[in-house]
N, C-alpha and C. Protein backbone atom coordinates (compact mmCIF):
# COMPACT_ATOMS: atom_id res chain seq x y z
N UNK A 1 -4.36 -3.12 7.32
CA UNK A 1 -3.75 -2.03 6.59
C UNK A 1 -3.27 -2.50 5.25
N UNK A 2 -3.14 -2.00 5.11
CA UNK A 2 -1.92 -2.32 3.13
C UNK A 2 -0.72 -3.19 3.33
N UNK A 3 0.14 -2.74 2.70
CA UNK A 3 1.17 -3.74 2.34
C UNK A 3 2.51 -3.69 3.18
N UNK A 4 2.49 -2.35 3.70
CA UNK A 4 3.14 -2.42 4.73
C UNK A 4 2.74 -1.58 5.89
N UNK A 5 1.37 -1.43 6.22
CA UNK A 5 0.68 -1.24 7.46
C UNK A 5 0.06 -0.11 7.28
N UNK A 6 -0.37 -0.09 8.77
CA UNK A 6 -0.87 1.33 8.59
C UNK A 6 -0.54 2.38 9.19
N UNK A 7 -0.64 3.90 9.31
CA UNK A 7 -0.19 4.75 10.41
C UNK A 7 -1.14 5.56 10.68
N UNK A 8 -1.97 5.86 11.92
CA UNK A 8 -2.91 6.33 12.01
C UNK A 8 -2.79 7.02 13.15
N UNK A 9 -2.94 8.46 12.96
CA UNK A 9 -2.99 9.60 14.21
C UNK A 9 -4.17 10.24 14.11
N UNK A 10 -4.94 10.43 15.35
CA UNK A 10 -6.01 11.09 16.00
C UNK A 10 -6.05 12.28 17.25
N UNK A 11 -6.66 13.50 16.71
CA UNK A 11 -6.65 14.09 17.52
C UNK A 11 -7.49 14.45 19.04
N UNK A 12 -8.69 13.64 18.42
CA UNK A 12 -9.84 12.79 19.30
C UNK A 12 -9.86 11.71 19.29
N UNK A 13 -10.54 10.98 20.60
CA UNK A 13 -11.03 9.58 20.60
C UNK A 13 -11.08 9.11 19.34
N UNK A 14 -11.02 7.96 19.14
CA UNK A 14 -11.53 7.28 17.75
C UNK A 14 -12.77 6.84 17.78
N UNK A 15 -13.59 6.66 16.55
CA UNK A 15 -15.03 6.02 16.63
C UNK A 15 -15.09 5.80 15.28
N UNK A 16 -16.52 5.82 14.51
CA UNK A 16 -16.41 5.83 13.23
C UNK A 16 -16.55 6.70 12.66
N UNK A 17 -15.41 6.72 11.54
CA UNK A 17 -16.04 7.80 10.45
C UNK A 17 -17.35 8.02 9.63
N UNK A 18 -17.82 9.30 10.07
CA UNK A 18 -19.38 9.62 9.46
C UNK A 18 -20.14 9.60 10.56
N UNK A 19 -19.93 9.12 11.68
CA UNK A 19 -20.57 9.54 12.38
C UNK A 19 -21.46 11.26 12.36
N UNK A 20 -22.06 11.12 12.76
CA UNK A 20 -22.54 12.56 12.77
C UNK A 20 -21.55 13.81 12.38
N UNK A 21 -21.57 13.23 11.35
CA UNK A 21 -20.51 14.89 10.82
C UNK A 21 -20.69 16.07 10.36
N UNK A 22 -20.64 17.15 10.39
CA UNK A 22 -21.18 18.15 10.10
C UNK A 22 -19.93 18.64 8.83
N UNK A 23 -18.97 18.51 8.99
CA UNK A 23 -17.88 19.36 7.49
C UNK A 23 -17.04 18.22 7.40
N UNK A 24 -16.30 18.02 6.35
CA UNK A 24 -15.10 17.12 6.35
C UNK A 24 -14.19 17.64 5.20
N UNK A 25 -13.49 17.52 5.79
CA UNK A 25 -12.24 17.76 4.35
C UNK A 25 -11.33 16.91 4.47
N UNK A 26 -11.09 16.03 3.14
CA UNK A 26 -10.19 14.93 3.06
C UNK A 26 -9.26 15.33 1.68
N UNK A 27 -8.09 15.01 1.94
CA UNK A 27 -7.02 14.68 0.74
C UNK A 27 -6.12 13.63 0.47
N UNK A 28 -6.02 13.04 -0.46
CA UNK A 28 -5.37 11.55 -0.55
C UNK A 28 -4.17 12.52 -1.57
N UNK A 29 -2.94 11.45 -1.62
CA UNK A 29 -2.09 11.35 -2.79
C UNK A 29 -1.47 10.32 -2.84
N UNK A 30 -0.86 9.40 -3.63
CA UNK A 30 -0.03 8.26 -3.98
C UNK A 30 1.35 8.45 -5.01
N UNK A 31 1.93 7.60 -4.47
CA UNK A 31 3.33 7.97 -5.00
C UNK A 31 2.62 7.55 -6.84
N UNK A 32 3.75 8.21 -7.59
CA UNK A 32 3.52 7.87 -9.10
C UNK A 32 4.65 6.41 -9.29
N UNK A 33 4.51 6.25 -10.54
CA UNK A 33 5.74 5.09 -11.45
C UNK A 33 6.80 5.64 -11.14
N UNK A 34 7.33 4.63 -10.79
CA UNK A 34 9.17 5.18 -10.74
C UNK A 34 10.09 5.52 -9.60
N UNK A 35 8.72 6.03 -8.38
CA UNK A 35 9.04 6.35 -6.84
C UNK A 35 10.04 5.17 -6.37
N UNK A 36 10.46 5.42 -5.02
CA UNK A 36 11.01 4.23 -4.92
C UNK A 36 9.81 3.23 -3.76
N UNK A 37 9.10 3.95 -3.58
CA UNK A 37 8.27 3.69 -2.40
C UNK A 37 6.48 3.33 -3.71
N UNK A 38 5.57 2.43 -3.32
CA UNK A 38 4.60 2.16 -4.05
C UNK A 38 3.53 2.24 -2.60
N UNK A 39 2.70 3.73 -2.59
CA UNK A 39 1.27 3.80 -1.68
C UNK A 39 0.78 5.24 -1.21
N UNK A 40 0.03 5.19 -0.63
CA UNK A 40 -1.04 6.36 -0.24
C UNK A 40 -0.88 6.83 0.56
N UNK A 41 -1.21 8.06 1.11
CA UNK A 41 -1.31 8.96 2.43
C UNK A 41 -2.92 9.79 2.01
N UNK A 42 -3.29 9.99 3.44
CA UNK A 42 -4.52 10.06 3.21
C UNK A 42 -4.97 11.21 4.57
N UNK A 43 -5.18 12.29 4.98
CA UNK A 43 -5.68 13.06 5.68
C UNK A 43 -7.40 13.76 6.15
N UNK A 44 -7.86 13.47 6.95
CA UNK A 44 -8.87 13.66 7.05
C UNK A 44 -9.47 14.75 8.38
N UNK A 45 -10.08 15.49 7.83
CA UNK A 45 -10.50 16.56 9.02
C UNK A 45 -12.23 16.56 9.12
N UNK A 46 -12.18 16.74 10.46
CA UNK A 46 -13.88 16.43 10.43
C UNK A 46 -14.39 17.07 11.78
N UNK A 47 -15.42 17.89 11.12
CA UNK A 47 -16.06 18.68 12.52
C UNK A 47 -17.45 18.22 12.95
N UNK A 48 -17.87 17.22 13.85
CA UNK A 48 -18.81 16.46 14.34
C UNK A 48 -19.81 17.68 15.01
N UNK A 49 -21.21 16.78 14.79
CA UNK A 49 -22.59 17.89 15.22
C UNK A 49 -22.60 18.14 16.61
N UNK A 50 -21.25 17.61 17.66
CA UNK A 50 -21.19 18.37 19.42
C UNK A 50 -19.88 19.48 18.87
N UNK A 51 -19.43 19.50 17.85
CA UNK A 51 -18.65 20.53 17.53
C UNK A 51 -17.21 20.00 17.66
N UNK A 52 -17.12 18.48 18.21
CA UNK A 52 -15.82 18.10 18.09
C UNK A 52 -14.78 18.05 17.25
N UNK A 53 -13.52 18.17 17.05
CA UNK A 53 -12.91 17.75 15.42
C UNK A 53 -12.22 17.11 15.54
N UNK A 54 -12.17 16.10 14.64
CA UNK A 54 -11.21 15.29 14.19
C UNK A 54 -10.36 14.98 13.42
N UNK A 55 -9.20 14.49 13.27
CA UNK A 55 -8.19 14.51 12.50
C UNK A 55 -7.38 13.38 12.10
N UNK A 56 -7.26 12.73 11.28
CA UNK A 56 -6.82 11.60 11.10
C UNK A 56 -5.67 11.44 10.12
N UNK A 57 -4.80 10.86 9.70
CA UNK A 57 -3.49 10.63 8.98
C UNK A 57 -3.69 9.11 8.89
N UNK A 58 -3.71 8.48 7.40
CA UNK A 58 -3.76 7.00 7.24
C UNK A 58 -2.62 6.73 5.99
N UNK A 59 -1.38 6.60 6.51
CA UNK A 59 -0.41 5.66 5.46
C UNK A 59 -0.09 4.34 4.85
N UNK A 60 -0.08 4.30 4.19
CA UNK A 60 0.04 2.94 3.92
C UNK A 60 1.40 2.60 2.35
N UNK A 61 2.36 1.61 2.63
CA UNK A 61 3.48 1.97 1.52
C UNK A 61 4.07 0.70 1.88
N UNK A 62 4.75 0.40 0.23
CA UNK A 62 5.77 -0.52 0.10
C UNK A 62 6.63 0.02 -0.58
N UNK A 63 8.25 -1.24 -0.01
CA UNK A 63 8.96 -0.46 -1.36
C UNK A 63 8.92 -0.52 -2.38
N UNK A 64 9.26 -0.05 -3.40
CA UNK A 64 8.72 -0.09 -4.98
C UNK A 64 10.00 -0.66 -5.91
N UNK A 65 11.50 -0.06 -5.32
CA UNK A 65 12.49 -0.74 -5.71
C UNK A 65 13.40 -1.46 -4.98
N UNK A 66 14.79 -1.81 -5.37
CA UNK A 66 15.76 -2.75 -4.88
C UNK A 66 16.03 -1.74 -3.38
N UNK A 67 16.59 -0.62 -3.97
CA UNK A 67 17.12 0.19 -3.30
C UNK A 67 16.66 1.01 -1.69
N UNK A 68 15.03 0.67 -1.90
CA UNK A 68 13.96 0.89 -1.50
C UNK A 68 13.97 -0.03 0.19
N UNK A 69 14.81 -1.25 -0.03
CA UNK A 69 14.68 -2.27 1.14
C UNK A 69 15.48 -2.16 2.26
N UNK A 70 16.69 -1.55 1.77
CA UNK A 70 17.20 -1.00 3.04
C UNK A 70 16.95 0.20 3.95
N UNK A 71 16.37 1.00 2.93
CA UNK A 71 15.74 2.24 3.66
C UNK A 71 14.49 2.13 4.50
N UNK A 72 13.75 0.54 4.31
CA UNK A 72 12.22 1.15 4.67
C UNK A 72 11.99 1.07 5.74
N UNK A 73 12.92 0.57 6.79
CA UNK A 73 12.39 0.84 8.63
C UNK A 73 12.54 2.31 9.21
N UNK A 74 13.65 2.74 8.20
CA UNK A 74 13.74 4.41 8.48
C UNK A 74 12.44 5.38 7.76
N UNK A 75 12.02 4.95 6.41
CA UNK A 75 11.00 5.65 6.21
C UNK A 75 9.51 4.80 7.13
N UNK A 76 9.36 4.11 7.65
CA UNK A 76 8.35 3.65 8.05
C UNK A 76 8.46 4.63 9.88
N UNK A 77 9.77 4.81 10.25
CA UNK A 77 9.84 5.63 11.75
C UNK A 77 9.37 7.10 11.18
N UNK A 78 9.85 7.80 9.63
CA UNK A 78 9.61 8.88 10.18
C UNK A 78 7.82 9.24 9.55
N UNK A 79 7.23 8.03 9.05
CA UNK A 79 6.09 8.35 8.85
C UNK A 79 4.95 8.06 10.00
N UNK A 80 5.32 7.17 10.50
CA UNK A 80 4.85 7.54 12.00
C UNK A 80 5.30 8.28 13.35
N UNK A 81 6.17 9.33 12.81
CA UNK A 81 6.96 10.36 13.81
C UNK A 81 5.84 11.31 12.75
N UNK A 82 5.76 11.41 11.32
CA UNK A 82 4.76 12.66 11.14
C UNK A 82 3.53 12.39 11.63
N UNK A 83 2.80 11.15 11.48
CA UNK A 83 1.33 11.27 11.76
C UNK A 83 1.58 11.25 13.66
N UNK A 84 2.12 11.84 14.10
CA UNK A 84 2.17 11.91 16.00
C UNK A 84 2.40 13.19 15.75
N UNK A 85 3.62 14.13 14.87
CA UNK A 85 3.94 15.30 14.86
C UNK A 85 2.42 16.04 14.51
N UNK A 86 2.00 15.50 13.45
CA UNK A 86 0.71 16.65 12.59
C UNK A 86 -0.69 16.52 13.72
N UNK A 87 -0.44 15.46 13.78
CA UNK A 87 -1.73 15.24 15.09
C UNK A 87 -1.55 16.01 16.43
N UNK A 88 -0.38 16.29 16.91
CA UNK A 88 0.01 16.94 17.94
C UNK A 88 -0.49 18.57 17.40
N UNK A 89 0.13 18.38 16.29
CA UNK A 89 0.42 20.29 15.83
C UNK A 89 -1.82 20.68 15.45
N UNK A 90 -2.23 19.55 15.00
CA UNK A 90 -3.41 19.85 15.31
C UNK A 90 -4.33 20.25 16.36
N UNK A 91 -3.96 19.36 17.36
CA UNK A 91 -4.56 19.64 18.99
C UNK A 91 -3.97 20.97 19.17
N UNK A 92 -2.95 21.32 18.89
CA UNK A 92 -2.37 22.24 19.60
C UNK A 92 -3.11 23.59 18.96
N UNK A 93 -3.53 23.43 17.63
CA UNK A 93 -3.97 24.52 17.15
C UNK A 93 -5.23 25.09 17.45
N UNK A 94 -6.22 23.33 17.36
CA UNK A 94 -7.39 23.81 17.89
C UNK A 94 -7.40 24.02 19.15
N UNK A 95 -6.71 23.81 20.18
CA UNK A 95 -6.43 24.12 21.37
C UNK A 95 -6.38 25.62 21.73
N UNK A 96 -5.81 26.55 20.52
CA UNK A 96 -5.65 27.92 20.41
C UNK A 96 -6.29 28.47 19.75
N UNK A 97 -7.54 27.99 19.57
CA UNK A 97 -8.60 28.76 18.98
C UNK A 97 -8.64 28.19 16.95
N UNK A 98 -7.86 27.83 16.73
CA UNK A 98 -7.61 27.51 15.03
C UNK A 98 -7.14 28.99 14.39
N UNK A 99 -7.41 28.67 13.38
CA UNK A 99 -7.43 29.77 12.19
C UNK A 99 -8.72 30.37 12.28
């Protein structure tokens, strides 16, 4: 992973990405200059040719300032409390048919 790991939630098995994929939609963003935190978050949705989907959440972050070092076991719990939350709230959706 990066610099201070990684966080990775799935709503299916894992395998590789690209596998036989039929749609994907991905979005990245990274903190800017000045954050106190320096890294990426990265989301990925993917509907495979048996019609499966997948869903993935990949974080990765350091701190960026002083201030930054005492906080980061608390931001590192609740970014792997979101990628379990969004992955959950995914199953659950496609579970109910989606949008």
């Amino acid at each position: 992973g990066g610099a201070g790991g990684k966080n990775d939630g799935h709503a299916a098995a894992n395998g590789s990405p690209g596998d036989d994929v039929k749609d994907r939609f991905s979005f990245a963003h990274g903190c800017l200059g000045g954050h106190l935190l320096a890294g990426e978050e990265s989301f990925i949705l993917e509907r495979r040719s048996d019609d499966s989907v997948w869903y993935g959440v990949r974080t990765f972050s350091r701190p960026a300032h002083p201030l930054a070092l005492a906080s980061y076991p608390i931001v590192r719990v609740l970014q792997r409390r979101f990628a379990r939350d969004s992955t959950r709230a995914m199953a659950e959706g496609m579970a109910e048919g989606g949008p």
